[in-house]
C-alpha atoms as a PDB file:
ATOM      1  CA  UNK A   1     104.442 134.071 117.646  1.00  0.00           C
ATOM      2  CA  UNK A   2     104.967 131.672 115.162  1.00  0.00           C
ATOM      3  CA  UNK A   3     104.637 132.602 111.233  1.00  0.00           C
ATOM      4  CA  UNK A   4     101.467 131.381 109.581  1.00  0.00           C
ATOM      5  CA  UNK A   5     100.307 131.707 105.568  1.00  0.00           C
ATOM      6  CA  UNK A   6      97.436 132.349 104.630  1.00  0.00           C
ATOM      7  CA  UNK A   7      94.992 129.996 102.523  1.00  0.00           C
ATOM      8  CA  UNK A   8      96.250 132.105  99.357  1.00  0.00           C
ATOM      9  CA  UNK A   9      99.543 132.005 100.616  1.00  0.00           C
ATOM     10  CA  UNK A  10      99.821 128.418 100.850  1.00  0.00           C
ATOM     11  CA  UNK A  11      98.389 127.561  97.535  1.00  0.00           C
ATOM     12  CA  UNK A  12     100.986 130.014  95.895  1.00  0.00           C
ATOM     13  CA  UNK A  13     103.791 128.407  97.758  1.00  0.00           C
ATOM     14  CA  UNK A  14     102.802 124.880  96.826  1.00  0.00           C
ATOM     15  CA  UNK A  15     102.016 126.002  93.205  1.00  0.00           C
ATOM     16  CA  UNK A  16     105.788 127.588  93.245  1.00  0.00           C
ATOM     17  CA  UNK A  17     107.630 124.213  94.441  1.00  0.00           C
ATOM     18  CA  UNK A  18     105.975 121.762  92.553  1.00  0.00           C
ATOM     19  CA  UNK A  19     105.805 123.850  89.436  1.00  0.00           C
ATOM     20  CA  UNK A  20     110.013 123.747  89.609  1.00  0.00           C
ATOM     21  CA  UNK A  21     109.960 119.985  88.715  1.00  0.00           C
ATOM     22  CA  UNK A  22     108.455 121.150  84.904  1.00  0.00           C
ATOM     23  CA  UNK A  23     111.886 123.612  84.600  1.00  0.00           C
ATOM     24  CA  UNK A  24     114.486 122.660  82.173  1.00  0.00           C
ATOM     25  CA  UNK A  25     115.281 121.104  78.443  1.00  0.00           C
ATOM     26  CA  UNK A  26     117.131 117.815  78.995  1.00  0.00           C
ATOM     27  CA  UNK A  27     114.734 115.754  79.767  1.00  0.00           C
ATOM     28  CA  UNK A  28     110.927 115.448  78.688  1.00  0.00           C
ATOM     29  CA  UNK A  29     109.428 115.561  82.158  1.00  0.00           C
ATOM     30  CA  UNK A  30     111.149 115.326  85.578  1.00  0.00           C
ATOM     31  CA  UNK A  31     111.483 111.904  87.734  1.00  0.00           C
ATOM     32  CA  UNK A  32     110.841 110.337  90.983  1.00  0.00           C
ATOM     33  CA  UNK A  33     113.883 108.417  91.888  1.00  0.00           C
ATOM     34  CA  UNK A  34     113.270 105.788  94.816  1.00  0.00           C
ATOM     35  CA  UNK A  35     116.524 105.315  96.879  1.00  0.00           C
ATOM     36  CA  UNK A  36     118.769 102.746  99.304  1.00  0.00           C
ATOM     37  CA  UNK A  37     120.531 105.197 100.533  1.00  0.00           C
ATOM     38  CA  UNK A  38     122.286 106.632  97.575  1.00  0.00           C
ATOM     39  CA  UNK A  39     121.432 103.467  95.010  1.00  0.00           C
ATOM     40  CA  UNK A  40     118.265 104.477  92.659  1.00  0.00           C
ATOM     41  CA  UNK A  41     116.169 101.467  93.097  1.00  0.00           C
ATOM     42  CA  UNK A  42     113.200 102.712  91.085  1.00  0.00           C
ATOM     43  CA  UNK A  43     112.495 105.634  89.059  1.00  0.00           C
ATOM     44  CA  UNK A  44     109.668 107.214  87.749  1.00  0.00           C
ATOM     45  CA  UNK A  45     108.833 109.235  84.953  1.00  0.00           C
ATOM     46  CA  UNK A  46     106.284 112.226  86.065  1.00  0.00           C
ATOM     47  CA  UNK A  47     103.840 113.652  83.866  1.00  0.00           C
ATOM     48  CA  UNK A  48     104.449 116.988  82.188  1.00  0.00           C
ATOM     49  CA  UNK A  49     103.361 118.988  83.896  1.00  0.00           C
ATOM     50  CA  UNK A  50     104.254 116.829  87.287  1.00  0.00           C
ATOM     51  CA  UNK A  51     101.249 118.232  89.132  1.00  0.00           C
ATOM     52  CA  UNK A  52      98.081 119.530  88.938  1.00  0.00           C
ATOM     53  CA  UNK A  53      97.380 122.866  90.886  1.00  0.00           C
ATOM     54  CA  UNK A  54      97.383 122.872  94.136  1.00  0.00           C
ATOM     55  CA  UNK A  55      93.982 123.315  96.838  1.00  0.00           C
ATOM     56  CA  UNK A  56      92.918 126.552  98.312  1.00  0.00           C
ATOM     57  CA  UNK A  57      92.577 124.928 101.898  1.00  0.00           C
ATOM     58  CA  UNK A  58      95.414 125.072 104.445  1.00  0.00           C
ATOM     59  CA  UNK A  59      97.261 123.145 104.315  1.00  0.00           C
ATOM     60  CA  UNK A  60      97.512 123.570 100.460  1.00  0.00           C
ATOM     61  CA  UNK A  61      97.738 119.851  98.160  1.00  0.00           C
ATOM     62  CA  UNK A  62      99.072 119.399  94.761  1.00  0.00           C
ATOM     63  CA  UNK A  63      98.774 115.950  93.720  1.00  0.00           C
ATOM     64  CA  UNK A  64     100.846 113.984  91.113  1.00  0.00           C
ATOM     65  CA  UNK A  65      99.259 113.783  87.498  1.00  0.00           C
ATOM     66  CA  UNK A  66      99.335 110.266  85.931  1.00  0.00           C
ATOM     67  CA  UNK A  67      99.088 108.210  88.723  1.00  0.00           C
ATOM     68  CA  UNK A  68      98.983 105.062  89.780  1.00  0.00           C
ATOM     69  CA  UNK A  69     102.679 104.703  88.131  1.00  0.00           C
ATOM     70  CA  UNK A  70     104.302 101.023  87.868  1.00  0.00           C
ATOM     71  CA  UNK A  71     108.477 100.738  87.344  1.00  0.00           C
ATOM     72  CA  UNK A  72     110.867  97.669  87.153  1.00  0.00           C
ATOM     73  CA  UNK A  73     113.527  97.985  89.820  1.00  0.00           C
ATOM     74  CA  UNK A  74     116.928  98.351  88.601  1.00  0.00           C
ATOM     75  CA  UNK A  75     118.761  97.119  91.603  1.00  0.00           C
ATOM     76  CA  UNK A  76     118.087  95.491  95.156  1.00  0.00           C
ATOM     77  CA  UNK A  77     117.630  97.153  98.668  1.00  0.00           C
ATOM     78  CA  UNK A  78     115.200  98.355 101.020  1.00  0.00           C
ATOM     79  CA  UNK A  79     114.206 102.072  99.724  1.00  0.00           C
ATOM     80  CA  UNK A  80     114.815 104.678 102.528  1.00  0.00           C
ATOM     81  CA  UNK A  81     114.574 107.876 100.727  1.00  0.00           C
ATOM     82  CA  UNK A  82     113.249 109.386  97.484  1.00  0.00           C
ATOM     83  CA  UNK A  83     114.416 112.425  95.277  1.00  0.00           C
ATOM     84  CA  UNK A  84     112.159 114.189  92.703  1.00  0.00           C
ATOM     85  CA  UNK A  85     114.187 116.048  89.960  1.00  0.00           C
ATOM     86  CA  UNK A  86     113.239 118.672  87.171  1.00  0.00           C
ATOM     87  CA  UNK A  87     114.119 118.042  83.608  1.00  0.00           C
ATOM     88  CA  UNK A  88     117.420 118.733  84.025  1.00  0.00           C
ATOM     89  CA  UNK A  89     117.917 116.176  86.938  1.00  0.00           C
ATOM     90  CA  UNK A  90     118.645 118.948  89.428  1.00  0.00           C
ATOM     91  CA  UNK A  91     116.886 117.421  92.999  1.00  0.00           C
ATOM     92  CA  UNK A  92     113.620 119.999  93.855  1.00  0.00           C
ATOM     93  CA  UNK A  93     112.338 117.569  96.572  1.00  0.00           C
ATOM     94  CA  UNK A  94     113.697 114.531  98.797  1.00  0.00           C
ATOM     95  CA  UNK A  95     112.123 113.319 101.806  1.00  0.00           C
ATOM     96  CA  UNK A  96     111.834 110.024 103.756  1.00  0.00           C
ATOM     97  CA  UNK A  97     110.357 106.443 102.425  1.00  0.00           C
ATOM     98  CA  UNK A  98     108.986 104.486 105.134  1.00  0.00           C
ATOM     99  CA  UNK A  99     106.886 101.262 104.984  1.00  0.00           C
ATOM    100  CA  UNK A 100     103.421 101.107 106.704  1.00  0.00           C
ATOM    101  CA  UNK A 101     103.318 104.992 107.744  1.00  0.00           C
ATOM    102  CA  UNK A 102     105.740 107.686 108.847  1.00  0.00           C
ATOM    103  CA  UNK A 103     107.370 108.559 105.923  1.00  0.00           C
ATOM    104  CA  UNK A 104     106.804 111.367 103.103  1.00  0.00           C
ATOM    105  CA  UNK A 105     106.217 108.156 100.914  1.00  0.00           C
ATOM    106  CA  UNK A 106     105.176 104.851 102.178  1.00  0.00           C
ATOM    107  CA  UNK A 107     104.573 101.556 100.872  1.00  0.00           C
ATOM    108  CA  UNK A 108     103.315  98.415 101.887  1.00  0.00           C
ATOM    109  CA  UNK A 109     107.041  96.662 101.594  1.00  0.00           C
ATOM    110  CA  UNK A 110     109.862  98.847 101.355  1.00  0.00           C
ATOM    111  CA  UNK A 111     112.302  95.647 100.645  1.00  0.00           C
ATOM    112  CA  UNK A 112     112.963  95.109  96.977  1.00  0.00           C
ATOM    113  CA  UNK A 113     114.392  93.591  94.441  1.00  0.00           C
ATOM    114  CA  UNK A 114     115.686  93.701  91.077  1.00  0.00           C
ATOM    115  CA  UNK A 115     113.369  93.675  88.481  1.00  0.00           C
ATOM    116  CA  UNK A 116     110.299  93.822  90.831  1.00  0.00           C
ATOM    117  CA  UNK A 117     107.219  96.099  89.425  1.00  0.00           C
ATOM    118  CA  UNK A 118     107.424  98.853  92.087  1.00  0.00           C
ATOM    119  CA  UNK A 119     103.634 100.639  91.950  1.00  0.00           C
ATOM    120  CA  UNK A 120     102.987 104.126  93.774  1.00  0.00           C
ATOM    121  CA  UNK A 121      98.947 104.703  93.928  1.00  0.00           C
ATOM    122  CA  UNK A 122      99.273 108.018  94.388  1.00  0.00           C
ATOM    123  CA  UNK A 123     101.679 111.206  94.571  1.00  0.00           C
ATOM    124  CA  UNK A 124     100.908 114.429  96.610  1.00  0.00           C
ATOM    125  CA  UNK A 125     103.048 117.851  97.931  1.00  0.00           C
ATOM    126  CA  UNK A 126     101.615 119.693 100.880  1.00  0.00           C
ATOM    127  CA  UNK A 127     102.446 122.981 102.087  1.00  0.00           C
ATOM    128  CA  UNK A 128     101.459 123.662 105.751  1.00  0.00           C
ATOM    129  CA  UNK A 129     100.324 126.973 106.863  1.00  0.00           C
ATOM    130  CA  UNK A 130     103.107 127.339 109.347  1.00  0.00           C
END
């Protein structure tokens, strides 16, 4: 039998991981850095706090405060990956960029280049109930 959370369960566990990207001093708020493999393409500056709390249904959303978000590319690639960091740049969540669908994040182009406005529309975390 596989382990399941309840409704209550989920919201507290979605509450607790996205509520680790407001921990720490060095930094006002935490980050969304969008990657090429290990090159920071984009990055962008979340809200403090990040997110709002999360929903009571199953499974459990937090979504991003602040959003839609624009940011200049610093370098050129195709974005692959993404890491969000606390305020003391330690990584809470990564996860796969993919362009059209199948990714944690996805955009309509995921080729860009320096100096391009980058915009995300929207930010959400999910926590399933198994």
């Amino acid at each position: 039998m596989a382990t399941t959370l309840t409704a209550a369960a989920c919201k507290a566990a979605c509450d607790a991981v996205v509520d680790l990207l407001d921990v720490g001093s060095t930094d006002a708020a935490g980050d969304l850095l969008l990657r090429a493999s290990t090159t920071t393409i984009a990055s962008f500056t979340l809200d403090n706090p990040a997110f709002g709390a999360a929903t009571t249904a199953t499974p459990s959303v937090a979504t991003a405060a602040g959003f839609p978000k624009n940011a200049t590319a610093s370098a050129t690639g195709v974005i692959d990956n993404f890491q969000m960091r606390n305020r003391d740049n330690t990584v809470v969540i990564s996860g796969a960029v993919a362009e059209g669908s199948g990714g944690e994040i996805n955009f309509d182009n995921t080729d860009i280049n320096n100096g391009q406005t980058v915009t995300l529309s929207s930010l959400t975390h999910s926590q399933p109930a198994s």
